[in-house]
Protein backbone atom coordinates (compact mmCIF):
# COMPACT_ATOMS: atom_id res chain seq x y z
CA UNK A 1 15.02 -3.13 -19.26
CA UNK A 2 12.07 -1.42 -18.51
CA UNK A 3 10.10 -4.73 -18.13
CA UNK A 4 13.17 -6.41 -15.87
CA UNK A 5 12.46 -3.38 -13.86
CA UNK A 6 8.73 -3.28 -13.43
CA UNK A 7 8.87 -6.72 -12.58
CA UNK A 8 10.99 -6.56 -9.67
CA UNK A 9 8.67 -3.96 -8.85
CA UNK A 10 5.58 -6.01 -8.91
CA UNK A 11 7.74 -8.46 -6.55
CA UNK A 12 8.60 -5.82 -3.87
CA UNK A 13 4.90 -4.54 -3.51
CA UNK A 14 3.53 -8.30 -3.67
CA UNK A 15 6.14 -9.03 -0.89
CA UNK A 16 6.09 -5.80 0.99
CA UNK A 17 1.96 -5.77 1.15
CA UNK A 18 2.74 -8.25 3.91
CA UNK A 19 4.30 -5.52 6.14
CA UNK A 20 2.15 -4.46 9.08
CA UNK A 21 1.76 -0.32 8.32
CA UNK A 22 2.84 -0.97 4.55
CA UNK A 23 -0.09 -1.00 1.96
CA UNK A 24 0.43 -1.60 -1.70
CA UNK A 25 -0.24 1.37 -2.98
CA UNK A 26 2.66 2.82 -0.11
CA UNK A 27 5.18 1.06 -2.67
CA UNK A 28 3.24 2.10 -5.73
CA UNK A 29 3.63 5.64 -4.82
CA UNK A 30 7.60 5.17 -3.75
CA UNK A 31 8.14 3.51 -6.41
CA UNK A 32 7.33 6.57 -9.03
CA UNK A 33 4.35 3.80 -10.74
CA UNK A 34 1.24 5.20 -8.86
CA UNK A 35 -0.62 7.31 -11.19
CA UNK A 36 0.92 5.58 -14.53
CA UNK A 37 -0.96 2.60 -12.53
CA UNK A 38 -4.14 4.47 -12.52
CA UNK A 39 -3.84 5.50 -16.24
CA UNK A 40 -3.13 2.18 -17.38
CA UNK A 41 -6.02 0.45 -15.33
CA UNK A 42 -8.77 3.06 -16.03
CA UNK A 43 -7.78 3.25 -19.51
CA UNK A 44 -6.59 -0.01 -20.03
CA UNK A 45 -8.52 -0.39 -23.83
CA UNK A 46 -7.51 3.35 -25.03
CA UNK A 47 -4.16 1.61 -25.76
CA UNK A 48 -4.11 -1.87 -25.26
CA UNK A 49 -0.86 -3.03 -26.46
CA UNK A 50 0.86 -0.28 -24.21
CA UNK A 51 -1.26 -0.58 -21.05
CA UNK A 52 -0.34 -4.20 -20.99
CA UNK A 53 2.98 -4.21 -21.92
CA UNK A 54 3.20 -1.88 -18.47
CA UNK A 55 1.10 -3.47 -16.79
CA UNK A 56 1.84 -7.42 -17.81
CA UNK A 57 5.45 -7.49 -15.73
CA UNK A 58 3.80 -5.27 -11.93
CA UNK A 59 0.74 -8.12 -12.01
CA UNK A 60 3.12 -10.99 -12.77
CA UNK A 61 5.95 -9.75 -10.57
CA UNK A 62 3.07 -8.98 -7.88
CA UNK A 63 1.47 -11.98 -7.88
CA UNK A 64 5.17 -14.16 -7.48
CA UNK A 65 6.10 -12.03 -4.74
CA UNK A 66 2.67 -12.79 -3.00
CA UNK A 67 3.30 -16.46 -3.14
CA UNK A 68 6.50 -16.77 -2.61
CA UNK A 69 8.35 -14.28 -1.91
CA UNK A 70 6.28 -12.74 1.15
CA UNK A 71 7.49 -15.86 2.92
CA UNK A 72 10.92 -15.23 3.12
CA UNK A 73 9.89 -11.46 4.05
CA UNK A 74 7.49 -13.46 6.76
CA UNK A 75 10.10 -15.34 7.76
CA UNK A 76 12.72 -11.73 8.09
CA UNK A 77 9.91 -10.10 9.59
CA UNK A 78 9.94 -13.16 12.55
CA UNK A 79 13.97 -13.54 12.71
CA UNK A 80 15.21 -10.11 12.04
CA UNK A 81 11.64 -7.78 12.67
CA UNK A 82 13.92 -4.15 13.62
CA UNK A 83 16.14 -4.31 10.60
CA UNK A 84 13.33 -5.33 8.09
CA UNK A 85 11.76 -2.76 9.33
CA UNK A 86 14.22 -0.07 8.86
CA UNK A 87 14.78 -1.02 5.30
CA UNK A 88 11.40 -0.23 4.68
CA UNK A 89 11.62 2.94 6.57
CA UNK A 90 14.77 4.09 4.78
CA UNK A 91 13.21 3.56 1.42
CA UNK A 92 9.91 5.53 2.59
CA UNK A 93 12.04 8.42 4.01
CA UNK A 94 14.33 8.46 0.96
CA UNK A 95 11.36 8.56 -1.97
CA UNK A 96 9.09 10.94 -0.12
CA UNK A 97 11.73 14.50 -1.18
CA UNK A 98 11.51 13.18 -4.62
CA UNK A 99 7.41 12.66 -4.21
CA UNK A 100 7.39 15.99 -2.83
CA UNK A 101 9.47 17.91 -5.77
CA UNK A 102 7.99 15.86 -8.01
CA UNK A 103 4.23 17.38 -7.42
CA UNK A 104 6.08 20.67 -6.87
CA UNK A 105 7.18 20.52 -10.36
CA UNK A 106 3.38 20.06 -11.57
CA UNK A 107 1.85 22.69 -9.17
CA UNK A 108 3.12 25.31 -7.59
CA UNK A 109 3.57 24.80 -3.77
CA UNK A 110 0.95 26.62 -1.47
CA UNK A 111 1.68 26.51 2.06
CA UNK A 112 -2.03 25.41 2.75
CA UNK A 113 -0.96 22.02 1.29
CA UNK A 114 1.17 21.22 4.11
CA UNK A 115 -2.80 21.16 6.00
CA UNK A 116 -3.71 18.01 3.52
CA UNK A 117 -0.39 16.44 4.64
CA UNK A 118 -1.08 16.59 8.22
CA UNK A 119 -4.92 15.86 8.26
CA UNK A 120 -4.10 12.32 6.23
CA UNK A 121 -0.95 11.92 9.02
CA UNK A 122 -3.18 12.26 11.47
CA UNK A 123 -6.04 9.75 10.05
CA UNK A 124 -3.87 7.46 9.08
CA UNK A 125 -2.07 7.01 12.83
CA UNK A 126 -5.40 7.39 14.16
CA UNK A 127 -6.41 4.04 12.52
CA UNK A 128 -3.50 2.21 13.33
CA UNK A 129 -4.47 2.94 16.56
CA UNK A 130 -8.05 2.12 16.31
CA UNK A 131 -6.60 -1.33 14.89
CA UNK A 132 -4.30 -1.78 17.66
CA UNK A 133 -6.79 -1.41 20.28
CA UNK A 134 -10.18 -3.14 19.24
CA UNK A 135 -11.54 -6.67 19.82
CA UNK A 136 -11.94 -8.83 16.65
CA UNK A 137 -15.03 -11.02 16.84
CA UNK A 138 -13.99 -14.27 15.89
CA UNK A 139 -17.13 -16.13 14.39
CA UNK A 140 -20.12 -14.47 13.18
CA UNK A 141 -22.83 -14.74 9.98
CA UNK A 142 -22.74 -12.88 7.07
CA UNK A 143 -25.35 -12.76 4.01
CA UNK A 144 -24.16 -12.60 0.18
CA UNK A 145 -24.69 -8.44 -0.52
CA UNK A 146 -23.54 -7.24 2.96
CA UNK A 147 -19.92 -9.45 2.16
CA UNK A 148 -20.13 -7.96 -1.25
CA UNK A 149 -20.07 -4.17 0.49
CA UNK A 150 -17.09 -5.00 2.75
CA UNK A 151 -15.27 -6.19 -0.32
CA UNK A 152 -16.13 -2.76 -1.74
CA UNK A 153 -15.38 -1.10 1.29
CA UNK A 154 -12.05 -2.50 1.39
CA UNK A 155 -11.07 -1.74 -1.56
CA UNK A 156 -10.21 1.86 -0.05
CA UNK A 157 -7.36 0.13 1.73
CA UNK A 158 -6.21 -1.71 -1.21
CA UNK A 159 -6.35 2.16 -3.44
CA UNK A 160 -5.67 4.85 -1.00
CA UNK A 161 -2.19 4.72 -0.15
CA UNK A 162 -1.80 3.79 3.21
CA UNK A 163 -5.08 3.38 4.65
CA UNK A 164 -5.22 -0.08 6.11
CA UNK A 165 -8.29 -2.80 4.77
CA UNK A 166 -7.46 -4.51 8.26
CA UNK A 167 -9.03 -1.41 9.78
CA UNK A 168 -11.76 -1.26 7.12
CA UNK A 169 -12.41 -5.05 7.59
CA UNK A 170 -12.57 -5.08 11.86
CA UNK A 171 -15.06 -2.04 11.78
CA UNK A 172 -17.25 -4.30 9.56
CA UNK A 173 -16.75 -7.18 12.16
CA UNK A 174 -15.26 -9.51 8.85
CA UNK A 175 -11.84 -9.70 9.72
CA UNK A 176 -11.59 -12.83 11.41
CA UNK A 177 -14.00 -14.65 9.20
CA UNK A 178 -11.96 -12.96 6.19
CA UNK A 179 -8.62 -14.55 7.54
CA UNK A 180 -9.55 -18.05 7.99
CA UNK A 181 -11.85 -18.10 4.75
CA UNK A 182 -8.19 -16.81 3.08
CA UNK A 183 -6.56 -19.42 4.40
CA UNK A 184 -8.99 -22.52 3.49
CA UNK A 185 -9.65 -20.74 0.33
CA UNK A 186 -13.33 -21.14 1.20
CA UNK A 187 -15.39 -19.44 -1.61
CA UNK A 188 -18.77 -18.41 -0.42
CA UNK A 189 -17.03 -16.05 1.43
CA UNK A 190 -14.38 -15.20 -0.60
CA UNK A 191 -16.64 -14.93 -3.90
CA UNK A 192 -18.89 -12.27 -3.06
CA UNK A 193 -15.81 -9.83 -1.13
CA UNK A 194 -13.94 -10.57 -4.26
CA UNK A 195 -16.89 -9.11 -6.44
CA UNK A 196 -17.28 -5.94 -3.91
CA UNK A 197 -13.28 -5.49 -4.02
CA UNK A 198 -12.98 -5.45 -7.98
CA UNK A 199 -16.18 -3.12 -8.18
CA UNK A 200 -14.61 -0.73 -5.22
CA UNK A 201 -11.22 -0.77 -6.94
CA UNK A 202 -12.90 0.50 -9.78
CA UNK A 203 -14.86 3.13 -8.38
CA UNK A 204 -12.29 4.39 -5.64
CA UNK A 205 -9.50 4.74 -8.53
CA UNK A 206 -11.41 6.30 -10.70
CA UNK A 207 -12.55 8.69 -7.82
CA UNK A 208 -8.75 9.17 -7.05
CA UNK A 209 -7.82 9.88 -10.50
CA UNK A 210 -10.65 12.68 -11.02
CA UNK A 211 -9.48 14.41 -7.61
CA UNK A 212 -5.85 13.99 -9.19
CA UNK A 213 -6.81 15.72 -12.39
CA UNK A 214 -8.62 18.37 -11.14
CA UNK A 215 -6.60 18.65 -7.48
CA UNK A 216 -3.24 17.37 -8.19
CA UNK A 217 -1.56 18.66 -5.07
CA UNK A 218 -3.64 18.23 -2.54
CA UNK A 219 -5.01 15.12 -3.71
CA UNK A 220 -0.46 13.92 -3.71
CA UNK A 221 -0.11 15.59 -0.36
CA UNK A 222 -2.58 13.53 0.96
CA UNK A 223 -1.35 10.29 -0.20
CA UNK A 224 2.23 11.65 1.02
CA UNK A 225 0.77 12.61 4.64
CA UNK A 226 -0.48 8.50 4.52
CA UNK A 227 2.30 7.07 3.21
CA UNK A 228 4.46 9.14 5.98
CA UNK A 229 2.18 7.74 8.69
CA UNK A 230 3.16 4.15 7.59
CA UNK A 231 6.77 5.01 8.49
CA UNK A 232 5.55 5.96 12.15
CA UNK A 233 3.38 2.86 12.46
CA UNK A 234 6.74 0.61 11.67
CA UNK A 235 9.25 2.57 12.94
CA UNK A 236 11.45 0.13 14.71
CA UNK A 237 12.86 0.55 18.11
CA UNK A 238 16.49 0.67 17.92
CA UNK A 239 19.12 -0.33 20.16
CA UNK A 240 22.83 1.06 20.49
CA UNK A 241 24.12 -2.26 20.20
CA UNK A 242 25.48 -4.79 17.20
CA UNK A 243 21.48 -5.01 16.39
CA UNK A 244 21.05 -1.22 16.22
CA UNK A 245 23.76 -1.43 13.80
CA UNK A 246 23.07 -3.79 11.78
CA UNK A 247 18.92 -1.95 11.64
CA UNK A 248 20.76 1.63 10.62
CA UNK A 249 22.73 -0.11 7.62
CA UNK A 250 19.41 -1.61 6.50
CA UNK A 251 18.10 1.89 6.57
CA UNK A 252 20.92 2.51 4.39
CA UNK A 253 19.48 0.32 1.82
CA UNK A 254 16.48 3.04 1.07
CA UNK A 255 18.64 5.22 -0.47
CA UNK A 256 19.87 2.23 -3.17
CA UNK A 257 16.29 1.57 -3.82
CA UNK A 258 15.27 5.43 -4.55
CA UNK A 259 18.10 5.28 -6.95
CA UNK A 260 16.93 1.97 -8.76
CA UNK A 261 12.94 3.41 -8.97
CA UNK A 262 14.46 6.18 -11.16
């Protein structure tokens, strides 16, 4: 069961990566998996049998809904953008009480947490809006090491919860040339930013895991102040019509999906 479950789970964050606002380790953290994640990745040869038998259903699940399943959530996305968008927000707005007891449970609540939550609300709708509002250069040159330390550097968007690597990749002026390389699958580019991602994952989840061990609840309320930021970068604008109605029972859907992560 456990594996049936983990592997639909692996589909919805390869699916849901897709969604502008919505990182993967957003539906990581909703989905209860985020730090087992880390443990299992950092320590992956401690227990080998275990690790993989976790971790074995999220990659394979991840990597189908990547390739196939993001393009029928493309394809919602184009046809139906308001109420995909409120299913999303629904299941954000559900999981985020049970985040929130959840690290209450582990440390006791200080009300100088709630500053954490806010500063990481703030940063995180601060880059949307950087990303929003700059000009992406559309051709440029790029040697071997500096590709390698954009890779690395956007690994932060693929680790942190909710901090975007589209962001991370326009301030380095690779975005465009990342896209169409992507897209033609053209390996001198994609080579080097793949070595700098795998060595930033590395080094950015083993960073997060020593500020969770050591700074549990500030380090969660954080990641809870991003992940609430992705719900204001997607929230949908609703109508009071057939359409708005249709978006609000969507939203109703979050609630199903907090159940099923439990």
């Amino acid at each position: 069961m456990n594996f049936v479950s983990n592997f639909f789970k692996g589909i919805s964050i390869g699916a849901g990566a897709i969604l502008p606002g919505i990182s993967s380790g957003v539906l990581c953290v909703i989905f209860g998996i985020y730090e087992k994640l880390l443990d299992s990745i950092l320590g992956f040869f401690k227990n080998i049998k275990e690790n993989l038998k976790f971790l074995f259903p999220i990659t394979l699940g991840t990597i189908i809904g990547v390739l196939i399943f993001s393009k029928i959530l493309n394809y919602f996305l184009y046809a139906y953008p308001i109420q995909t968008k409120s299913a999303f927000v629904g299941l954000i707005l559900t999981t985020v009480p049970s985040l929130v007891r959840d690290v209450n449970k582990k440390s006791k609540f200080k009300l100088r947490y709630i500053l954490y939550l806010i500063f990481a609300l703030i940063l995180g709708l601060s880059t949307v809006f950087l990303e929003r509002n700059m000009i992406v250069s559309s051709s440029a040159e790029f040697n071997y090491f500096y590709l390698i330390l954009c890779g690395f550097l956007m690994s932060i968007g693929v680790i942190v919860p909710g901090v975007s690597s589209t962001i991370i990749l326009m301030l380095l002026g690779v975005y465009s040339t990342y896209l169409t390389s992507v897209s033609a699958i053209y390996l001198p580019i994609l080579v080097p930013m793949g070595i700098g991602l795998a060595l930033g994952s590395f080094v950015f989840m083993k960073l997060t895991k020593i500020c969770l061990d050591k700074y549990y609840a500030q380090t969660f309320y954080t990641i809870i102040g991003f992940t609430l930021g992705s719900v204001l970068v997607i929230w949908p604008d609703f109508t009071f019509d057939l359409s708005g109605l249709l978006s609000f029972l969507c939203m109703m859907i979050g609630p199903l999906f907090a159940l099923w992560k439990n």
